[in-house]
PDB file of N, CA and C in Angstrom:
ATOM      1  N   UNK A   1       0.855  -1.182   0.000  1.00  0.00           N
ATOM      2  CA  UNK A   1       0.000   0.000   0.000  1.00  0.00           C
ATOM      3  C   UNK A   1       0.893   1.235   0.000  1.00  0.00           C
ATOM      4  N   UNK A   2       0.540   1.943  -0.988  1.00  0.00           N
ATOM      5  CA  UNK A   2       1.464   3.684  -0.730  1.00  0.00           C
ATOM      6  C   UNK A   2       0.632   4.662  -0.202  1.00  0.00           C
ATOM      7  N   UNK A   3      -0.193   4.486   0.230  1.00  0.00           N
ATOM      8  CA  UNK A   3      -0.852   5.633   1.055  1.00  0.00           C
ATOM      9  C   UNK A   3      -2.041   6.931   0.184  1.00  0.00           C
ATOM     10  N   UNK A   4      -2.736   6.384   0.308  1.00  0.00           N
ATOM     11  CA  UNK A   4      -3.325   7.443  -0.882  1.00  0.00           C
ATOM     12  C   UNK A   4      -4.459   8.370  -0.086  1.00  0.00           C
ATOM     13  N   UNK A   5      -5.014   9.381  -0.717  1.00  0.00           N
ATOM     14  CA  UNK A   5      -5.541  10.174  -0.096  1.00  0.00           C
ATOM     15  C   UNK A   5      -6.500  10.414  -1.236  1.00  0.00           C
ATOM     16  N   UNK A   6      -7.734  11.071  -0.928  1.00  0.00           N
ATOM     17  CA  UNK A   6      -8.908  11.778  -1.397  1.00  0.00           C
ATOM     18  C   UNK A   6      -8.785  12.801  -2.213  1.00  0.00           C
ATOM     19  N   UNK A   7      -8.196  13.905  -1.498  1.00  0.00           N
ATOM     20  CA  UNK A   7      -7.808  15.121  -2.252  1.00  0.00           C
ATOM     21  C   UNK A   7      -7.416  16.119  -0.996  1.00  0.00           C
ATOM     22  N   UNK A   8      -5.967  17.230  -1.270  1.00  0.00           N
ATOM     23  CA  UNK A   8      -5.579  17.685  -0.606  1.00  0.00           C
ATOM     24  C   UNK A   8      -5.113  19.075  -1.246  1.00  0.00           C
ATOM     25  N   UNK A   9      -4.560  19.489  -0.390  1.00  0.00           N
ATOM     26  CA  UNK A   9      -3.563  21.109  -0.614  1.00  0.00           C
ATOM     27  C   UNK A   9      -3.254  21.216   0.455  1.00  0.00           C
ATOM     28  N   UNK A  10      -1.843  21.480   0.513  1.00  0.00           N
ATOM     29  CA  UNK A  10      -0.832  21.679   2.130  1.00  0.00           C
ATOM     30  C   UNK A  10      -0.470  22.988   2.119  1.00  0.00           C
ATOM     31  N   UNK A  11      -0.881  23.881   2.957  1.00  0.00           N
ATOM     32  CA  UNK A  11       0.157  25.057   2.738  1.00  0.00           C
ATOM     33  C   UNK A  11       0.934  25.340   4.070  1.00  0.00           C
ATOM     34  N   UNK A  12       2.442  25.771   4.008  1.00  0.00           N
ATOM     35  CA  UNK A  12       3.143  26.053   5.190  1.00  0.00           C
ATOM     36  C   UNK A  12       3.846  26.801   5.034  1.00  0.00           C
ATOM     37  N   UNK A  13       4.521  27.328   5.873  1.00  0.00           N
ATOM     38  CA  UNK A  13       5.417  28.415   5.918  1.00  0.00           C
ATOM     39  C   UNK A  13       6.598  28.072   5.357  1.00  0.00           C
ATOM     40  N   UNK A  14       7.067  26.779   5.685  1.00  0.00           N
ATOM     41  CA  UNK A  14       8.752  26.570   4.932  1.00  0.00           C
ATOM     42  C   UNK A  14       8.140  25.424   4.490  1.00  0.00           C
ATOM     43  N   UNK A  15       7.419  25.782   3.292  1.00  0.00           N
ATOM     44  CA  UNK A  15       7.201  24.481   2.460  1.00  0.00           C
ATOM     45  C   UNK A  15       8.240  23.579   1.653  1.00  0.00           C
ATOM     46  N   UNK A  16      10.113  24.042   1.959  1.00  0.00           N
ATOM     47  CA  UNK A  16      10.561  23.037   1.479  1.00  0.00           C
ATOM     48  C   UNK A  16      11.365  22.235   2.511  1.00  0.00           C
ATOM     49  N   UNK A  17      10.730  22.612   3.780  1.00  0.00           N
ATOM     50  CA  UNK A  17      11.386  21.626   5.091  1.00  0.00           C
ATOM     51  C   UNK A  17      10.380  20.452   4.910  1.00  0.00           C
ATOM     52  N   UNK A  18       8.730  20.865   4.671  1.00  0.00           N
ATOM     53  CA  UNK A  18       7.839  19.860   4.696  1.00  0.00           C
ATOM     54  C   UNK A  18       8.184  19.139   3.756  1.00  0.00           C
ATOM     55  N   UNK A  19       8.581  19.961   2.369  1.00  0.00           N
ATOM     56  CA  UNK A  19       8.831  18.714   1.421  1.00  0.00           C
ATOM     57  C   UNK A  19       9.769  17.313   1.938  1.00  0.00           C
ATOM     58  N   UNK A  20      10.988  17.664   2.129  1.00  0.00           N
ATOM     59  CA  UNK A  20      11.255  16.428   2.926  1.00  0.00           C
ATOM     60  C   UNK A  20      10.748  15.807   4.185  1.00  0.00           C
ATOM     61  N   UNK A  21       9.901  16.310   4.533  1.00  0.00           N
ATOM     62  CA  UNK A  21       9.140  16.011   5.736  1.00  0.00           C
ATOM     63  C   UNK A  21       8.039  14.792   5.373  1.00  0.00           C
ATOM     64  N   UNK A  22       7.333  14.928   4.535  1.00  0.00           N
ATOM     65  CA  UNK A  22       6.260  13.937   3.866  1.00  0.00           C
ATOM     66  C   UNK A  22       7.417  13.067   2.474  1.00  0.00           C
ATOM     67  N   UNK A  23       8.605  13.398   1.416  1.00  0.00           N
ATOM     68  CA  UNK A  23       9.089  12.352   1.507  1.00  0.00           C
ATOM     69  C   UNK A  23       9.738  11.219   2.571  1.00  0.00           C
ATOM     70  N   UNK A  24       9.982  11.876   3.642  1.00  0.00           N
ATOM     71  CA  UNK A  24      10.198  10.826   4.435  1.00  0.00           C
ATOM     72  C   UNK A  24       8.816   9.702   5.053  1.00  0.00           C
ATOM     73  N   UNK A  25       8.194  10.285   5.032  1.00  0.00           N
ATOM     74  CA  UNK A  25       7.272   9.813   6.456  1.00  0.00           C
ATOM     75  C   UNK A  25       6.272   9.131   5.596  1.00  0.00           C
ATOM     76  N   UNK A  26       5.608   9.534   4.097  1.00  0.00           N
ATOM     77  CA  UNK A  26       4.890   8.954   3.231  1.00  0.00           C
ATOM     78  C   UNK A  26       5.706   8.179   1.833  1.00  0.00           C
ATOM     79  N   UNK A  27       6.819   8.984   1.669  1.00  0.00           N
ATOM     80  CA  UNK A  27       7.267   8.453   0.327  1.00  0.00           C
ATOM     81  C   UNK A  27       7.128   9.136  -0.544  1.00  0.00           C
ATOM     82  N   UNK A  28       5.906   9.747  -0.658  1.00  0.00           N
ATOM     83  CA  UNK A  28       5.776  10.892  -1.484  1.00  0.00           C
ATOM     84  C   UNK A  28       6.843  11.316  -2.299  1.00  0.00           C
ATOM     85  N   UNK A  29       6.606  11.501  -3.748  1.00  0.00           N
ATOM     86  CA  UNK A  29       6.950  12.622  -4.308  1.00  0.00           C
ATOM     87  C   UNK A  29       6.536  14.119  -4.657  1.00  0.00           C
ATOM     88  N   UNK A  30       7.628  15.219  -3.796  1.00  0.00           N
ATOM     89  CA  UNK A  30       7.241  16.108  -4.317  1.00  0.00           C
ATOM     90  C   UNK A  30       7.808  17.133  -5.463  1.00  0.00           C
ATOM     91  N   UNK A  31       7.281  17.013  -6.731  1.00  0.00           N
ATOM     92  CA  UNK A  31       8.180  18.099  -7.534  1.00  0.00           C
ATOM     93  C   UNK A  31       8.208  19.515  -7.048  1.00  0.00           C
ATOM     94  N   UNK A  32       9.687  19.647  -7.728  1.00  0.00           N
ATOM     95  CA  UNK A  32      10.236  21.473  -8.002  1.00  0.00           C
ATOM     96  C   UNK A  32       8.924  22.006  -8.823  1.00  0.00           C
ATOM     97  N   UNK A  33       9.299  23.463  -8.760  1.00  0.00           N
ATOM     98  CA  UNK A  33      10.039  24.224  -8.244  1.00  0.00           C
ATOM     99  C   UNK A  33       8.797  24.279  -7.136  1.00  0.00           C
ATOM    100  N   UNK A  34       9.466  25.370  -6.142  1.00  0.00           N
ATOM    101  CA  UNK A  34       8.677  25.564  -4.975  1.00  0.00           C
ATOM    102  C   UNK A  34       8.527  27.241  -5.337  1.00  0.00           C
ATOM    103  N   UNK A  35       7.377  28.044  -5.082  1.00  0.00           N
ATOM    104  CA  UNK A  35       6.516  27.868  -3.474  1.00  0.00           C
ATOM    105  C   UNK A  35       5.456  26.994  -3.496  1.00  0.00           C
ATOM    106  N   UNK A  36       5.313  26.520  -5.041  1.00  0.00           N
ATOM    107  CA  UNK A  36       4.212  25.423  -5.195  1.00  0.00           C
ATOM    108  C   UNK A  36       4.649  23.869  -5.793  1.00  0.00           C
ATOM    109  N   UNK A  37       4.528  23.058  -5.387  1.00  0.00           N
ATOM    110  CA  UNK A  37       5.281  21.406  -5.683  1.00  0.00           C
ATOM    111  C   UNK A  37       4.065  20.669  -6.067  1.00  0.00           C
ATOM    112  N   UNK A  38       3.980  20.167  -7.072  1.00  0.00           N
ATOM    113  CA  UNK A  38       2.853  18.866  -6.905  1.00  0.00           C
ATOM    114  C   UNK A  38       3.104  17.825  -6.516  1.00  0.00           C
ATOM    115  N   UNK A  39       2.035  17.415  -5.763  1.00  0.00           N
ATOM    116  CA  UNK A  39       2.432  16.102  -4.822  1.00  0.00           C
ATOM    117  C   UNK A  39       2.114  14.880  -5.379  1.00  0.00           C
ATOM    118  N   UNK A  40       2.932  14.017  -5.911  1.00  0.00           N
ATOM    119  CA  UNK A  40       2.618  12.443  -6.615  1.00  0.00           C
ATOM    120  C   UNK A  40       2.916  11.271  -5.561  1.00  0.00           C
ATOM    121  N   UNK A  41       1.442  10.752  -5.158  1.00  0.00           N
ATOM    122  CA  UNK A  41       1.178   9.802  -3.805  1.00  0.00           C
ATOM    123  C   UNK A  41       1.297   8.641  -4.764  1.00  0.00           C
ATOM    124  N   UNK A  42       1.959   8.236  -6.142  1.00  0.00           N
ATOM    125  CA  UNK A  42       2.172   7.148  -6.387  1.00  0.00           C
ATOM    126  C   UNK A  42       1.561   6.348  -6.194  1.00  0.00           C
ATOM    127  N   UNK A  43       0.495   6.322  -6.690  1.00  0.00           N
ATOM    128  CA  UNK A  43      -0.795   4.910  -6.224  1.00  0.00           C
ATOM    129  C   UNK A  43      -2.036   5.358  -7.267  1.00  0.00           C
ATOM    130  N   UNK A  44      -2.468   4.192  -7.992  1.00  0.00           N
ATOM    131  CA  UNK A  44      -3.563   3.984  -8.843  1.00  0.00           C
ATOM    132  C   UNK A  44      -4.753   4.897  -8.614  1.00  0.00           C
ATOM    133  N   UNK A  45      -5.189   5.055  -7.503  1.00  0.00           N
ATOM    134  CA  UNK A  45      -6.644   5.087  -6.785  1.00  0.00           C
ATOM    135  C   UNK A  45      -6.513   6.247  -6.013  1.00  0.00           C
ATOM    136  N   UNK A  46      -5.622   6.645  -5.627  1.00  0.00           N
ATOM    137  CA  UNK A  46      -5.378   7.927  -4.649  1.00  0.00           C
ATOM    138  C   UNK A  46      -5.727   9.341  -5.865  1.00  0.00           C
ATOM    139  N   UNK A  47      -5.747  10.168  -4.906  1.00  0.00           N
ATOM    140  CA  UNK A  47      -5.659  11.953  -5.837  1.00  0.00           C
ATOM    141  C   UNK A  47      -4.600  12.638  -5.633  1.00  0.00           C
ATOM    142  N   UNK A  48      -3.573  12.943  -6.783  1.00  0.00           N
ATOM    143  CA  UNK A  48      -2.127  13.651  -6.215  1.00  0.00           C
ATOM    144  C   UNK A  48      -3.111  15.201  -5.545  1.00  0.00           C
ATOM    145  N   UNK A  49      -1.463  16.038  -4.739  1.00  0.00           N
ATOM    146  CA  UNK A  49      -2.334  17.418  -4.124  1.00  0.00           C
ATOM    147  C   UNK A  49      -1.113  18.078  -4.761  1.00  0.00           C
ATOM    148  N   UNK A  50      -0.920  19.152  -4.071  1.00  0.00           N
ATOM    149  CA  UNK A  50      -0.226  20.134  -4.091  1.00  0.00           C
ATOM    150  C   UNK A  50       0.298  20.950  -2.613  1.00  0.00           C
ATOM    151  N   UNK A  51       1.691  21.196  -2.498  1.00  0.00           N
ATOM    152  CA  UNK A  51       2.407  21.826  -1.473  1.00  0.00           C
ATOM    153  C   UNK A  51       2.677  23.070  -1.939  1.00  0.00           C
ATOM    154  N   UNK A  52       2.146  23.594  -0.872  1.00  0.00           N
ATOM    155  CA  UNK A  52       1.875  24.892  -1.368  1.00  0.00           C
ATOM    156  C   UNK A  52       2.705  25.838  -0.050  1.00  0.00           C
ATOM    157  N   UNK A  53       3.712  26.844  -0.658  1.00  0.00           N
ATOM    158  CA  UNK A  53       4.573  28.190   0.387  1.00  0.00           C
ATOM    159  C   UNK A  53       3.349  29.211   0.652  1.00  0.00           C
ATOM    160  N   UNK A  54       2.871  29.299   1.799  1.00  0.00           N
ATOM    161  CA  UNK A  54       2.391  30.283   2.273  1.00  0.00           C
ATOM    162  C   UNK A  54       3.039  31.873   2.487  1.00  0.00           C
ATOM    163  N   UNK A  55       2.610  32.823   2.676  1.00  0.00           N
ATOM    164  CA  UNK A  55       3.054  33.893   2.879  1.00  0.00           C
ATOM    165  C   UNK A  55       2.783  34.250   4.073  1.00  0.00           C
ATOM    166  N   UNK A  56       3.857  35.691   4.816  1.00  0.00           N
ATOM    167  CA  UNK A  56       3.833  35.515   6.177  1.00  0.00           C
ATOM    168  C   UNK A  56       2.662  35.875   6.758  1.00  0.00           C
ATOM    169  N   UNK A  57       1.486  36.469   6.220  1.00  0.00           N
ATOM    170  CA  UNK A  57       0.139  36.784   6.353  1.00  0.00           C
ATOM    171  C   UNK A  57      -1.115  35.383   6.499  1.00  0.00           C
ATOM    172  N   UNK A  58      -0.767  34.253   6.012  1.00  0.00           N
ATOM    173  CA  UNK A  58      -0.959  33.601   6.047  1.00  0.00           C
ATOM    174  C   UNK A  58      -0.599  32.375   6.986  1.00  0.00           C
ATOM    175  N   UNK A  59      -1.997  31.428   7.387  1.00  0.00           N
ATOM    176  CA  UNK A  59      -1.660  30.608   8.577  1.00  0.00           C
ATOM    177  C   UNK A  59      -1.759  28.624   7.891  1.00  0.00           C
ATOM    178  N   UNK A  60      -0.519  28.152   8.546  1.00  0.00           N
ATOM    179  CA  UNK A  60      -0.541  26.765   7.532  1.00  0.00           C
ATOM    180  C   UNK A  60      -1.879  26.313   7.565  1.00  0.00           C
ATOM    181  N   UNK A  61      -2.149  25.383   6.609  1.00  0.00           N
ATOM    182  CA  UNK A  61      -3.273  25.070   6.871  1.00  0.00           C
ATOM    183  C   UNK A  61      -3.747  23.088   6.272  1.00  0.00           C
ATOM    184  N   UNK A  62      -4.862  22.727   6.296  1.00  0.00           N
ATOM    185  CA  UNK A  62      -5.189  21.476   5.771  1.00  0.00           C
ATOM    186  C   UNK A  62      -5.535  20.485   6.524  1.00  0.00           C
ATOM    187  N   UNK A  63      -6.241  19.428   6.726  1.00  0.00           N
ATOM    188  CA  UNK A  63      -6.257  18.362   7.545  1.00  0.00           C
ATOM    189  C   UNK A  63      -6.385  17.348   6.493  1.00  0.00           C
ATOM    190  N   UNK A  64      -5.769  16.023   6.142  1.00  0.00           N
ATOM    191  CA  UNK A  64      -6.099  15.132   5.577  1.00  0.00           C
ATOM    192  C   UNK A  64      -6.205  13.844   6.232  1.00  0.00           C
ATOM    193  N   UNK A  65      -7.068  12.644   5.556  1.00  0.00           N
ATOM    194  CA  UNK A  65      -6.854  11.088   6.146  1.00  0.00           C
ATOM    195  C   UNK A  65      -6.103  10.512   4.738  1.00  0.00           C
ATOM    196  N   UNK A  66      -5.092  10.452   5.378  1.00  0.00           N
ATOM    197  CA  UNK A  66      -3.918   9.335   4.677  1.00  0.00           C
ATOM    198  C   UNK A  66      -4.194   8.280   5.029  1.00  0.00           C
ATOM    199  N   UNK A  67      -4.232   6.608   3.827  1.00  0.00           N
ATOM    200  CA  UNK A  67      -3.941   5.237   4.333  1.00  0.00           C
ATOM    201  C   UNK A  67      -3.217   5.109   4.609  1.00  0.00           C
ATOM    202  N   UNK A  68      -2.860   3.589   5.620  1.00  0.00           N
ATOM    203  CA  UNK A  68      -1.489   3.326   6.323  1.00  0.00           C
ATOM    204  C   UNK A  68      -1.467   2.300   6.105  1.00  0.00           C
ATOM    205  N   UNK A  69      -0.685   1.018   5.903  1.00  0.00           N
ATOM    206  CA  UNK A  69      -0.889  -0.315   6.482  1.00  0.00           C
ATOM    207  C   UNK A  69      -0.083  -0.586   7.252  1.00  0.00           C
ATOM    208  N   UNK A  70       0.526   0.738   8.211  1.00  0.00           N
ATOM    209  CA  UNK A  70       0.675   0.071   9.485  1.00  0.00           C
ATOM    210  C   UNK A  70       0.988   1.346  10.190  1.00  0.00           C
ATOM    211  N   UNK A  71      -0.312   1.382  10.855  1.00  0.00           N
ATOM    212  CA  UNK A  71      -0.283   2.860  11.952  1.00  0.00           C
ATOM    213  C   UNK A  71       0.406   3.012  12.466  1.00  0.00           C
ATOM    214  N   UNK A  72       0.950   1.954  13.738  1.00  0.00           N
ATOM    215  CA  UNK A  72       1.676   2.361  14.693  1.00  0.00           C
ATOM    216  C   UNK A  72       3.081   2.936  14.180  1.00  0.00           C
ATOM    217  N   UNK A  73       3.711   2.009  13.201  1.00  0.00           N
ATOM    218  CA  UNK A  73       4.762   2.589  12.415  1.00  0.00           C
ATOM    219  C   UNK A  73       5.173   3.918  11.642  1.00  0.00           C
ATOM    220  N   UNK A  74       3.813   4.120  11.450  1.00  0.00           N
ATOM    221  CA  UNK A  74       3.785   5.766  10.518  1.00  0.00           C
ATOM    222  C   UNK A  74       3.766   7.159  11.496  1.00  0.00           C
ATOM    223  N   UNK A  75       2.664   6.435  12.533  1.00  0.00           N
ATOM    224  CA  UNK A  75       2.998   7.694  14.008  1.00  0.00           C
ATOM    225  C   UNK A  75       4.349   7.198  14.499  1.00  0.00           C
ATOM    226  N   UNK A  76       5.073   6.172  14.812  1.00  0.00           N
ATOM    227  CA  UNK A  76       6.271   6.815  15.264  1.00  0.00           C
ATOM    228  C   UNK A  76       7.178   7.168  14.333  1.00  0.00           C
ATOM    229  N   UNK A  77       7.424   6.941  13.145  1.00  0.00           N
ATOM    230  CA  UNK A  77       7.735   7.993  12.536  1.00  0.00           C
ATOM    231  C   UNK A  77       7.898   9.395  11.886  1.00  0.00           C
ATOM    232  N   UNK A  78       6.581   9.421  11.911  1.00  0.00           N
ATOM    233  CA  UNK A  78       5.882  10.778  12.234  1.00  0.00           C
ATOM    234  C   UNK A  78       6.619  11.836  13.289  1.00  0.00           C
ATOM    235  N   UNK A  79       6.159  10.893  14.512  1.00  0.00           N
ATOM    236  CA  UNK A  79       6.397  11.414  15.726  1.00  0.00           C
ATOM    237  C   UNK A  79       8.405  12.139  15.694  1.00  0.00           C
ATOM    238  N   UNK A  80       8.788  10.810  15.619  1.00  0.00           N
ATOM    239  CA  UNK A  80      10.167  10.950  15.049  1.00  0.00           C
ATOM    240  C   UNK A  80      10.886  12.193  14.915  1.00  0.00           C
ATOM    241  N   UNK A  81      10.212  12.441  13.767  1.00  0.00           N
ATOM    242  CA  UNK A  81      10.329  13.896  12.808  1.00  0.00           C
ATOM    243  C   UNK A  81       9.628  15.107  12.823  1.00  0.00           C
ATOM    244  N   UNK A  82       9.515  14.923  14.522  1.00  0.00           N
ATOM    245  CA  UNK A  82       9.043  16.792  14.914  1.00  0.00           C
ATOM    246  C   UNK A  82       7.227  16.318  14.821  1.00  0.00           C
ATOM    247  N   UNK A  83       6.858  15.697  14.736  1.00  0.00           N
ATOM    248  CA  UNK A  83       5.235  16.016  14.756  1.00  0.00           C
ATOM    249  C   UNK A  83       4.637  15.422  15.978  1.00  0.00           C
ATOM    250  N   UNK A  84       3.577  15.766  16.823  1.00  0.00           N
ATOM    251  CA  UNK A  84       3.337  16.207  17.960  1.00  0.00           C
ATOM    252  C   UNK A  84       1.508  15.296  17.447  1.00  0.00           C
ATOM    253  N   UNK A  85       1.615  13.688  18.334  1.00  0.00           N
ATOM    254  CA  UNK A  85       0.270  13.187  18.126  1.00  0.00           C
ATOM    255  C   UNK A  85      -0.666  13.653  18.700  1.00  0.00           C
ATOM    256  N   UNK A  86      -1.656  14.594  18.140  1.00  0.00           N
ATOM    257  CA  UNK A  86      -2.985  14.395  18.767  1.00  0.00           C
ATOM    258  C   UNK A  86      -3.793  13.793  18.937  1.00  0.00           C
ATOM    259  N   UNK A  87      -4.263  12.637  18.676  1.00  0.00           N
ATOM    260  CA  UNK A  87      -5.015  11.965  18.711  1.00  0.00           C
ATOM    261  C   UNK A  87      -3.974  10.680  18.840  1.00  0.00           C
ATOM    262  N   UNK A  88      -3.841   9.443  19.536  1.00  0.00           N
ATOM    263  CA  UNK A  88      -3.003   8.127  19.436  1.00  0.00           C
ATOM    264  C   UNK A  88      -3.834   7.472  18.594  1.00  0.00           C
ATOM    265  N   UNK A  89      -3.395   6.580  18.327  1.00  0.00           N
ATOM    266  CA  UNK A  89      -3.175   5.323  17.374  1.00  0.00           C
ATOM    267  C   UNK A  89      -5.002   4.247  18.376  1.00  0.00           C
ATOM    268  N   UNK A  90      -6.122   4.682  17.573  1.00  0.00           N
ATOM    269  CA  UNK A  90      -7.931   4.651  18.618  1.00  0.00           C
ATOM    270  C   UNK A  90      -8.213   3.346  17.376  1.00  0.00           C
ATOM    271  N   UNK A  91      -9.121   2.390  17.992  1.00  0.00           N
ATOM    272  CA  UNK A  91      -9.757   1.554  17.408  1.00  0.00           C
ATOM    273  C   UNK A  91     -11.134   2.409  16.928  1.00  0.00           C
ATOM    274  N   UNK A  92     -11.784   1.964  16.007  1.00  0.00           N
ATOM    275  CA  UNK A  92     -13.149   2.452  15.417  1.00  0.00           C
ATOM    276  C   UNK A  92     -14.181   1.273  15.348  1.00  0.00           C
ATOM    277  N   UNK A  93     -14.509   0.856  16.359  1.00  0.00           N
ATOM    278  CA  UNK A  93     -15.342  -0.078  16.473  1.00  0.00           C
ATOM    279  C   UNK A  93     -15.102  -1.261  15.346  1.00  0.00           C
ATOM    280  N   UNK A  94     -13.981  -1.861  15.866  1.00  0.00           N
ATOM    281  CA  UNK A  94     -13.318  -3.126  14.942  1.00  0.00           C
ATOM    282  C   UNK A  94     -13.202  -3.219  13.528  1.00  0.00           C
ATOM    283  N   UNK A  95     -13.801  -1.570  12.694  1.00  0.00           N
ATOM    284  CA  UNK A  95     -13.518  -1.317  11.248  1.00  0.00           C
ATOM    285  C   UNK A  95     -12.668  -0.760  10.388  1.00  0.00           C
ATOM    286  N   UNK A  96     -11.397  -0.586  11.810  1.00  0.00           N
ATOM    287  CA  UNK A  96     -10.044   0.037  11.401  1.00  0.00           C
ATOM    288  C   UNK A  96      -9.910   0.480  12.576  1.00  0.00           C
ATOM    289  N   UNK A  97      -7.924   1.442  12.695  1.00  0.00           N
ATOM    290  CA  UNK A  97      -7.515   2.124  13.150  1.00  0.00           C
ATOM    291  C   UNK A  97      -7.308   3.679  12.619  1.00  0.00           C
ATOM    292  N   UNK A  98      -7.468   4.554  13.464  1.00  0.00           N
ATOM    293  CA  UNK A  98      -7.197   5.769  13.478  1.00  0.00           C
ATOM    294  C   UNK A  98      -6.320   6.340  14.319  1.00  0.00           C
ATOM    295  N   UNK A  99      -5.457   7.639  14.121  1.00  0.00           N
ATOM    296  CA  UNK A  99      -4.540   8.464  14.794  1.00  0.00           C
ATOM    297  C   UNK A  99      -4.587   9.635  14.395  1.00  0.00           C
ATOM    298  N   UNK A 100      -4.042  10.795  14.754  1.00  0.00           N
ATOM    299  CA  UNK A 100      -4.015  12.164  13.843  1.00  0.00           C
ATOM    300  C   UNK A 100      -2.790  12.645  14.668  1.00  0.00           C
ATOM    301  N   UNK A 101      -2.195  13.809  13.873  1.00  0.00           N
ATOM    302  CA  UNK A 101      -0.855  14.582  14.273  1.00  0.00           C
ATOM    303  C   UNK A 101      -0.830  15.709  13.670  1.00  0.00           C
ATOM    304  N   UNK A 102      -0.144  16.399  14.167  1.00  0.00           N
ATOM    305  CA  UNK A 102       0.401  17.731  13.532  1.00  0.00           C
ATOM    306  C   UNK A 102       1.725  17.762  13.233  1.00  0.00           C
ATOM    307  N   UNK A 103       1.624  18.102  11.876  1.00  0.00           N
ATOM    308  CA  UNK A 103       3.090  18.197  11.251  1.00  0.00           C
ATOM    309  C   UNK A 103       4.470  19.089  12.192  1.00  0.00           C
ATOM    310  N   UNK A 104       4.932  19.621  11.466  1.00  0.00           N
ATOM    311  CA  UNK A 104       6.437  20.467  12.109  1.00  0.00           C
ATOM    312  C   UNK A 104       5.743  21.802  11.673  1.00  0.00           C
ATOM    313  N   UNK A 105       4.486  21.912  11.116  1.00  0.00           N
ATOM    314  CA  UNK A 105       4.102  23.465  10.800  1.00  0.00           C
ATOM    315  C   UNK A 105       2.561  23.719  11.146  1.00  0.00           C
ATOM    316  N   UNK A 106       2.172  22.604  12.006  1.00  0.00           N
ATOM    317  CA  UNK A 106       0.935  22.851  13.102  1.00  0.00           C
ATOM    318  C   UNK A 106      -0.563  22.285  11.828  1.00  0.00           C
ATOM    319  N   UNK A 107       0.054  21.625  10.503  1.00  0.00           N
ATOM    320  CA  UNK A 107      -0.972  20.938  10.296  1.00  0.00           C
ATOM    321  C   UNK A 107      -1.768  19.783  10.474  1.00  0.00           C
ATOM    322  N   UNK A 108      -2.987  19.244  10.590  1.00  0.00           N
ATOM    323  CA  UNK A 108      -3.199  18.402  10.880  1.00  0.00           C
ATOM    324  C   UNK A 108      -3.808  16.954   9.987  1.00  0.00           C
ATOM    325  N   UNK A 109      -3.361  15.932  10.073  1.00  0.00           N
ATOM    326  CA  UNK A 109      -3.212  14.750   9.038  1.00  0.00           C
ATOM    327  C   UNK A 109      -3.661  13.841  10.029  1.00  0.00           C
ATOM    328  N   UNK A 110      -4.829  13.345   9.344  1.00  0.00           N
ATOM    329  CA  UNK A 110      -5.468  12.367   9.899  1.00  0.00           C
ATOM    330  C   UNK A 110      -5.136  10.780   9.276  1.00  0.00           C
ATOM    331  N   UNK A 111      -4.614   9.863   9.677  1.00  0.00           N
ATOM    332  CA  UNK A 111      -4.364   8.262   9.705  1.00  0.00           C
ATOM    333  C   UNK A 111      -5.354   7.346   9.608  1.00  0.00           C
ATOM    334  N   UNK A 112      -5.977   6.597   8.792  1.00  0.00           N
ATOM    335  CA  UNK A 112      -6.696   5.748   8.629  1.00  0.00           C
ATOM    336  C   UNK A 112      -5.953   4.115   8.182  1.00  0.00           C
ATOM    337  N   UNK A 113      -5.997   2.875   9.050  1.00  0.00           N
ATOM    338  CA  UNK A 113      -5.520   1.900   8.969  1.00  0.00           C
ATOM    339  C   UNK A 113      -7.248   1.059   9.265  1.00  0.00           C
ATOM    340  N   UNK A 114      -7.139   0.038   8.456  1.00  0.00           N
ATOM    341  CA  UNK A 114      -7.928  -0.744   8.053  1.00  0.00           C
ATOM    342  C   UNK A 114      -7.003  -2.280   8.139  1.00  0.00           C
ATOM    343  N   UNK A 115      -6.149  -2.595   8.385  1.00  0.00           N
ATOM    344  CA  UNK A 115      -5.404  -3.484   8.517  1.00  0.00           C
ATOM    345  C   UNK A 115      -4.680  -4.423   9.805  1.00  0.00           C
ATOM    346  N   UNK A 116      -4.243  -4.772  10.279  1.00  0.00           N
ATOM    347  CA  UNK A 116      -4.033  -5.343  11.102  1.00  0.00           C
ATOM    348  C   UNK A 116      -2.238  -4.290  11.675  1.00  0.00           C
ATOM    349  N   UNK A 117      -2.002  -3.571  11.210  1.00  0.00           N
ATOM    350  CA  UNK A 117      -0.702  -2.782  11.743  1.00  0.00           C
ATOM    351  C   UNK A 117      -1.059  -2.099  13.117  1.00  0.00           C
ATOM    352  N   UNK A 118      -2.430  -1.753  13.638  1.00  0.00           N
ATOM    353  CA  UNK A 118      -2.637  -1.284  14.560  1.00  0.00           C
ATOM    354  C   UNK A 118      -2.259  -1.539  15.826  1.00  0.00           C
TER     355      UNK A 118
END
């Protein structure tokens, strides 16, 4: 599984710290040039987004649910790399796992595991 998502737009203040921030932690590719990157989640079924440089008037922003097939692994890596769990690694009435975090720029990304990684 590579992790795919619905549909997104990230915006942050040092959008090219995040860029390596989500290649690490998702895999993600994000293309040049910046203040805007498109994001390729590499997967059939997913929707690529876009990383987007905010301006200093501007506050980061976005929440997404990313797949996992294996939660606990993705929050501590996550965690790892500056992001701060809000929510832990919660059962959903035996139809998956959930977690959420905030990035290194106070956004928030929601975790959806359906698999046994929980």
């Amino acid at each position: 599984m590579s992790n795919p998502v619905v549909h997104f737009q990230i915006g942050g203040r040092n959008a090219a710290a995040l860029r390596g921030f989500y290649q690490e932690v998702f895999g993600w590719v994000v293309d040049e040039p910046m203040p805007i990157g498109a994001i390729r989640t590499g997967t059939g079924t997913g929707v690529d987004g876009g990383l987007h440089q905010v301006d200093d008037n501007q506050k980061p922003y976005l929440a997404v649910y990313v797949a996992v097939d294996d939660l606990l692994g993705t929050v501590a890596t996550a965690e790892r790399l500056g992001a701060e769990i809000i929510v832990p690694p919660t059962d959903v009435n035996g139809v998956g796992s959930f977690a959420m975090f905030q990035d290194p720029e106070g956004n928030c990304i929601g975790l959806w595991d359906t698999g046994s990684g929980s």
